[in-house]
N, C-alpha and C. Protein backbone atom coordinates (compact mmCIF):
# COMPACT_ATOMS: atom_id res chain seq x y z
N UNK A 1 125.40 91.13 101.41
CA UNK A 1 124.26 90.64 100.66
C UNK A 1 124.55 89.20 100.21
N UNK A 2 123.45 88.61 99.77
CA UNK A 2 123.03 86.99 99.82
C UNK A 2 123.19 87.18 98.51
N UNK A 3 123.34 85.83 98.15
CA UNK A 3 122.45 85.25 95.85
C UNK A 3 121.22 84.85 96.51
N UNK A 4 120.55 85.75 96.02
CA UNK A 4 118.70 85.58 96.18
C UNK A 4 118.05 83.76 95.83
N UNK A 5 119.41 83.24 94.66
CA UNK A 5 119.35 81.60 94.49
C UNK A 5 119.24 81.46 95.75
N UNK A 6 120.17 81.24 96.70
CA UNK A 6 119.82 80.70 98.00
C UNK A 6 119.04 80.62 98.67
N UNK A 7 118.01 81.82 98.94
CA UNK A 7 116.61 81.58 99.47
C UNK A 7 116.00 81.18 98.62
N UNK A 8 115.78 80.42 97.29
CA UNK A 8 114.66 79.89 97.01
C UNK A 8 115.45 78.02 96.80
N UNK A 9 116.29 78.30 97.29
CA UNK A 9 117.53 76.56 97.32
C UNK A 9 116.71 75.98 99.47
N UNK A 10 116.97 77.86 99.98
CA UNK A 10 116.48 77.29 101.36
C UNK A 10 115.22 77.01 101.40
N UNK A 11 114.18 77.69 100.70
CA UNK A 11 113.12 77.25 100.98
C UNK A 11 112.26 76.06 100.23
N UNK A 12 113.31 75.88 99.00
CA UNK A 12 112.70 74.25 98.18
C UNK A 12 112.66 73.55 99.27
N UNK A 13 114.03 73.53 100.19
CA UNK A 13 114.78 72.19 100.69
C UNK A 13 113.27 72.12 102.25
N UNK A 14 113.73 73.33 102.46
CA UNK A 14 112.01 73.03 103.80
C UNK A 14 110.72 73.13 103.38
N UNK A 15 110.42 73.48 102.31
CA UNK A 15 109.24 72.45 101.64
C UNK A 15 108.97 71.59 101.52
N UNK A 16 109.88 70.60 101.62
CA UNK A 16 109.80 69.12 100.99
C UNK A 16 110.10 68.71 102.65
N UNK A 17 110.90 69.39 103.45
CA UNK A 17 111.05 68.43 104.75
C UNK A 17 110.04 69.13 105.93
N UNK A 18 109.75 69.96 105.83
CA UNK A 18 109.25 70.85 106.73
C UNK A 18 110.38 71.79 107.78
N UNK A 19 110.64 70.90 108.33
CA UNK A 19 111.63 71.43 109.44
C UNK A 19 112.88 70.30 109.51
N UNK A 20 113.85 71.43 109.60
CA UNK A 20 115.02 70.88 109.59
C UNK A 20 116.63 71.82 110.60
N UNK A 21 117.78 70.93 111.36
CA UNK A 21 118.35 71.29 111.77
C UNK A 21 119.03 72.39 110.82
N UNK A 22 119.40 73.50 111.20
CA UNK A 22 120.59 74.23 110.32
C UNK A 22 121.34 73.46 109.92
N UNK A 23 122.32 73.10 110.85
CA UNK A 23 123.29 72.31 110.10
C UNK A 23 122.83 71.19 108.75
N UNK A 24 122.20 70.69 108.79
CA UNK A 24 121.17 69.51 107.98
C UNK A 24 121.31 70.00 106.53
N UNK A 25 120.10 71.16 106.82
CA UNK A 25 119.85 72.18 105.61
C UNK A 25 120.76 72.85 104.94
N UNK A 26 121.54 73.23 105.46
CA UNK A 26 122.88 73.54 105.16
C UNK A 26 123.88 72.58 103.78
N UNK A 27 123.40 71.35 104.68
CA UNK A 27 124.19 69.87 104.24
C UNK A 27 123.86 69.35 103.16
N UNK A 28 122.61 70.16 102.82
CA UNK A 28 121.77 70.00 101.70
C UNK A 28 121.54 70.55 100.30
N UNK A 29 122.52 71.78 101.01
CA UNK A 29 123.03 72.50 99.24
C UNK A 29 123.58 72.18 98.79
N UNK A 30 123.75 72.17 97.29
CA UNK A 30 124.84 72.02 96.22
C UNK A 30 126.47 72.31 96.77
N UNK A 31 127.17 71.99 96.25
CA UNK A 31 128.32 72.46 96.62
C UNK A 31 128.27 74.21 96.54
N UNK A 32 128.32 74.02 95.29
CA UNK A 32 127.79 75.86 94.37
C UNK A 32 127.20 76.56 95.29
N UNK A 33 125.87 75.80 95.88
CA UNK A 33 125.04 76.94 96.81
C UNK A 33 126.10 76.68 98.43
N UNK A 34 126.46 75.92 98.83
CA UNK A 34 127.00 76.15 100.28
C UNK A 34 127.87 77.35 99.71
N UNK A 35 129.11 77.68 98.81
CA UNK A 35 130.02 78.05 98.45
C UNK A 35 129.44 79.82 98.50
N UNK A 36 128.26 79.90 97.92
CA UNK A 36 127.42 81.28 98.05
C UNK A 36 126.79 81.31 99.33
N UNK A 37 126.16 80.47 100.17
CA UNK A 37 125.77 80.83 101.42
C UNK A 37 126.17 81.16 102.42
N UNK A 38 125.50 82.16 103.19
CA UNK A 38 126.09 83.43 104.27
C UNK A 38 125.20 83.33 104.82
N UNK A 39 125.82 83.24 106.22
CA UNK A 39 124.28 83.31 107.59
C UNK A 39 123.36 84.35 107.41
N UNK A 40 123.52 85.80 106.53
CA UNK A 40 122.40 86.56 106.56
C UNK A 40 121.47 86.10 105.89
N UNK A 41 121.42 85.25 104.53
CA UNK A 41 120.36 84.34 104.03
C UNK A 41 119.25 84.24 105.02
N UNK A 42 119.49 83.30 106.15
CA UNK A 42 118.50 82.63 107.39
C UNK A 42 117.80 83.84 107.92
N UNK A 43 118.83 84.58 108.15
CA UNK A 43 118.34 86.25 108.96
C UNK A 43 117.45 86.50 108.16
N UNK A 44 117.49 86.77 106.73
CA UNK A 44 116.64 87.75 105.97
C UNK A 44 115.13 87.02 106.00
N UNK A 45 115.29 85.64 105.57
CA UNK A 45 114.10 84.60 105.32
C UNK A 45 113.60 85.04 106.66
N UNK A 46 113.85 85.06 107.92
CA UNK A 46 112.95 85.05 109.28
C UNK A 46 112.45 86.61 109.08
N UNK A 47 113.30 87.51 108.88
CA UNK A 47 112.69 88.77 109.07
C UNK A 47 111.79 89.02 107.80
N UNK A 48 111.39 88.71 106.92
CA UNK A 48 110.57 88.36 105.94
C UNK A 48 109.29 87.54 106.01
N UNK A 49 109.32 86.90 107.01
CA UNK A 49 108.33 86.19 107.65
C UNK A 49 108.33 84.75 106.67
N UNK A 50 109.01 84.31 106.09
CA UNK A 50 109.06 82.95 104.82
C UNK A 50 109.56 81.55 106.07
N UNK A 51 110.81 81.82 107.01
CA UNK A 51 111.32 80.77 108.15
C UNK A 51 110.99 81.38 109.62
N UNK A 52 111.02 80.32 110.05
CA UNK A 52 110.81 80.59 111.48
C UNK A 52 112.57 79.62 111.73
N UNK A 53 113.49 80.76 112.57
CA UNK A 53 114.52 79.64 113.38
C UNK A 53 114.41 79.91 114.60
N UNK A 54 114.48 78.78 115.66
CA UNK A 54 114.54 78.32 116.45
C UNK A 54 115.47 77.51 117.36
N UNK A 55 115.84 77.83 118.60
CA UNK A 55 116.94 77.09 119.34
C UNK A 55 116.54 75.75 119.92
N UNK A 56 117.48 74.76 119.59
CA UNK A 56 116.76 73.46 119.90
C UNK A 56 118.22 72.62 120.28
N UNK A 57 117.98 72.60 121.75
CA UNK A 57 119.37 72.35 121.86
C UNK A 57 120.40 72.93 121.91
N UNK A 58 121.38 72.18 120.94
CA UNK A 58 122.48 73.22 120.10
C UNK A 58 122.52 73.08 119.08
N UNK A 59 121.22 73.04 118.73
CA UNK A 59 121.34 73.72 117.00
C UNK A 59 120.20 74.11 116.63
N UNK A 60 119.71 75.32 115.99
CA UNK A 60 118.73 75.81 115.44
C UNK A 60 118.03 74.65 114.79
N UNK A 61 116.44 74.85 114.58
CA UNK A 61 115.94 74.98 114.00
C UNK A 61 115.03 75.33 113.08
N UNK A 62 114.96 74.93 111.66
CA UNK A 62 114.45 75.63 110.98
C UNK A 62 113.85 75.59 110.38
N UNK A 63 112.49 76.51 110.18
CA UNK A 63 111.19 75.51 109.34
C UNK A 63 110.05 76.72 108.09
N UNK A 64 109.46 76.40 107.50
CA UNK A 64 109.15 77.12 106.29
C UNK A 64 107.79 77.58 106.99
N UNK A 65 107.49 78.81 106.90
CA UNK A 65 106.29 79.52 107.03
C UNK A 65 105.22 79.08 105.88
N UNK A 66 104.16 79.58 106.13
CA UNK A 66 102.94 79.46 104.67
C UNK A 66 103.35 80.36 103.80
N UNK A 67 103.71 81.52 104.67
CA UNK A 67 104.27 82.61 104.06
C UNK A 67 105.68 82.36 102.91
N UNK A 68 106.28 81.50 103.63
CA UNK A 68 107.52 80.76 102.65
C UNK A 68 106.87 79.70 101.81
N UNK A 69 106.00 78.92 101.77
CA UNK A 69 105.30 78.25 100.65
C UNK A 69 104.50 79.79 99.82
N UNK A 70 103.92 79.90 100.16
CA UNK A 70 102.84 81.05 98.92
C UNK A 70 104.35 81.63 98.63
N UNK A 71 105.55 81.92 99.19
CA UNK A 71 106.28 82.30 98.12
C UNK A 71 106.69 81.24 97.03
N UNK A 72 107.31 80.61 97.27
CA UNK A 72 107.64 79.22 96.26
C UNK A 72 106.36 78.83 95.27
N UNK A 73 104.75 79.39 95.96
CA UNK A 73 104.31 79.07 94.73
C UNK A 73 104.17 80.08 93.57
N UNK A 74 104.27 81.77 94.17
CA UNK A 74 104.14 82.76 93.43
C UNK A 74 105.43 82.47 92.61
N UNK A 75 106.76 81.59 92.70
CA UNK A 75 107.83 81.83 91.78
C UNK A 75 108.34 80.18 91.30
N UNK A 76 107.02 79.64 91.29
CA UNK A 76 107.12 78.24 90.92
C UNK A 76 107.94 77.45 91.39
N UNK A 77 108.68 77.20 92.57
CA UNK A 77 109.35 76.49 93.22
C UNK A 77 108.51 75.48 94.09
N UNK A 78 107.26 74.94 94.51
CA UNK A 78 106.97 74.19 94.74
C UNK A 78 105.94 73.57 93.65
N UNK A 79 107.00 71.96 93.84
CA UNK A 79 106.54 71.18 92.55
C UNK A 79 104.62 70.24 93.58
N UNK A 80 104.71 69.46 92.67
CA UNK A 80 103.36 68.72 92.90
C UNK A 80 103.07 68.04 93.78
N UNK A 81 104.24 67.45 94.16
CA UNK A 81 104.68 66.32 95.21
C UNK A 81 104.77 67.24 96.68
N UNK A 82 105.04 68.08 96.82
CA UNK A 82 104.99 69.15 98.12
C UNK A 82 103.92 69.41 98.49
N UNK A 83 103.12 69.54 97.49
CA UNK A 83 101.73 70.28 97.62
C UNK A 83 100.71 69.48 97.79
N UNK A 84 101.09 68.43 97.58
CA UNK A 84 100.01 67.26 97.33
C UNK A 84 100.46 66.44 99.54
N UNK A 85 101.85 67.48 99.75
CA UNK A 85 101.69 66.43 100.98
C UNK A 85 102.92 65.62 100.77
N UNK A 86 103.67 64.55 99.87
CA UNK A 86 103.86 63.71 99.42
C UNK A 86 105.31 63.45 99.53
């Protein structure tokens, strides 16, 4: 099992970019959150329907469903600036 922090750390971070390499996103946590993150995180978010990952190359990528925004907004994680586009 995951810190449930992490899926809402993964899905701030592809809110704001849309789509992004794994590795990238990854690159993009806190120290704290890389230190808690475990590849089942990614697994769970896709089978949840919130990410879509994808092979691109050699390296996944990975990008936020609507389904992963209407979550972030049901638990207030997307701020104004996301939503607005911005």
């Amino acid at each position: 099992m995951y810190d449930p922090a992490i899926q809402r750390a993964v899905l701030e971070k592809l809110a704001r970019w849309r789509r992004l390499p794994e590795g990238d996103l990854i690159g993009m946590l806190s120290a704290v959150e890389r230190l808690r993150y475990r590849p089942e995180a990614l697994q769970d978010l896709e089978w949840d329907g919130l990410i879509v990952a994808r092979e691109s190359g050699d390296e996944r990528m990975v990008s936020i469903t609507e389904a992963g925004e209407a979550w972030l907004r049901q638990n207030g994680g997307i701020q104004a600036d996301v939503e607005a586009g911005e």
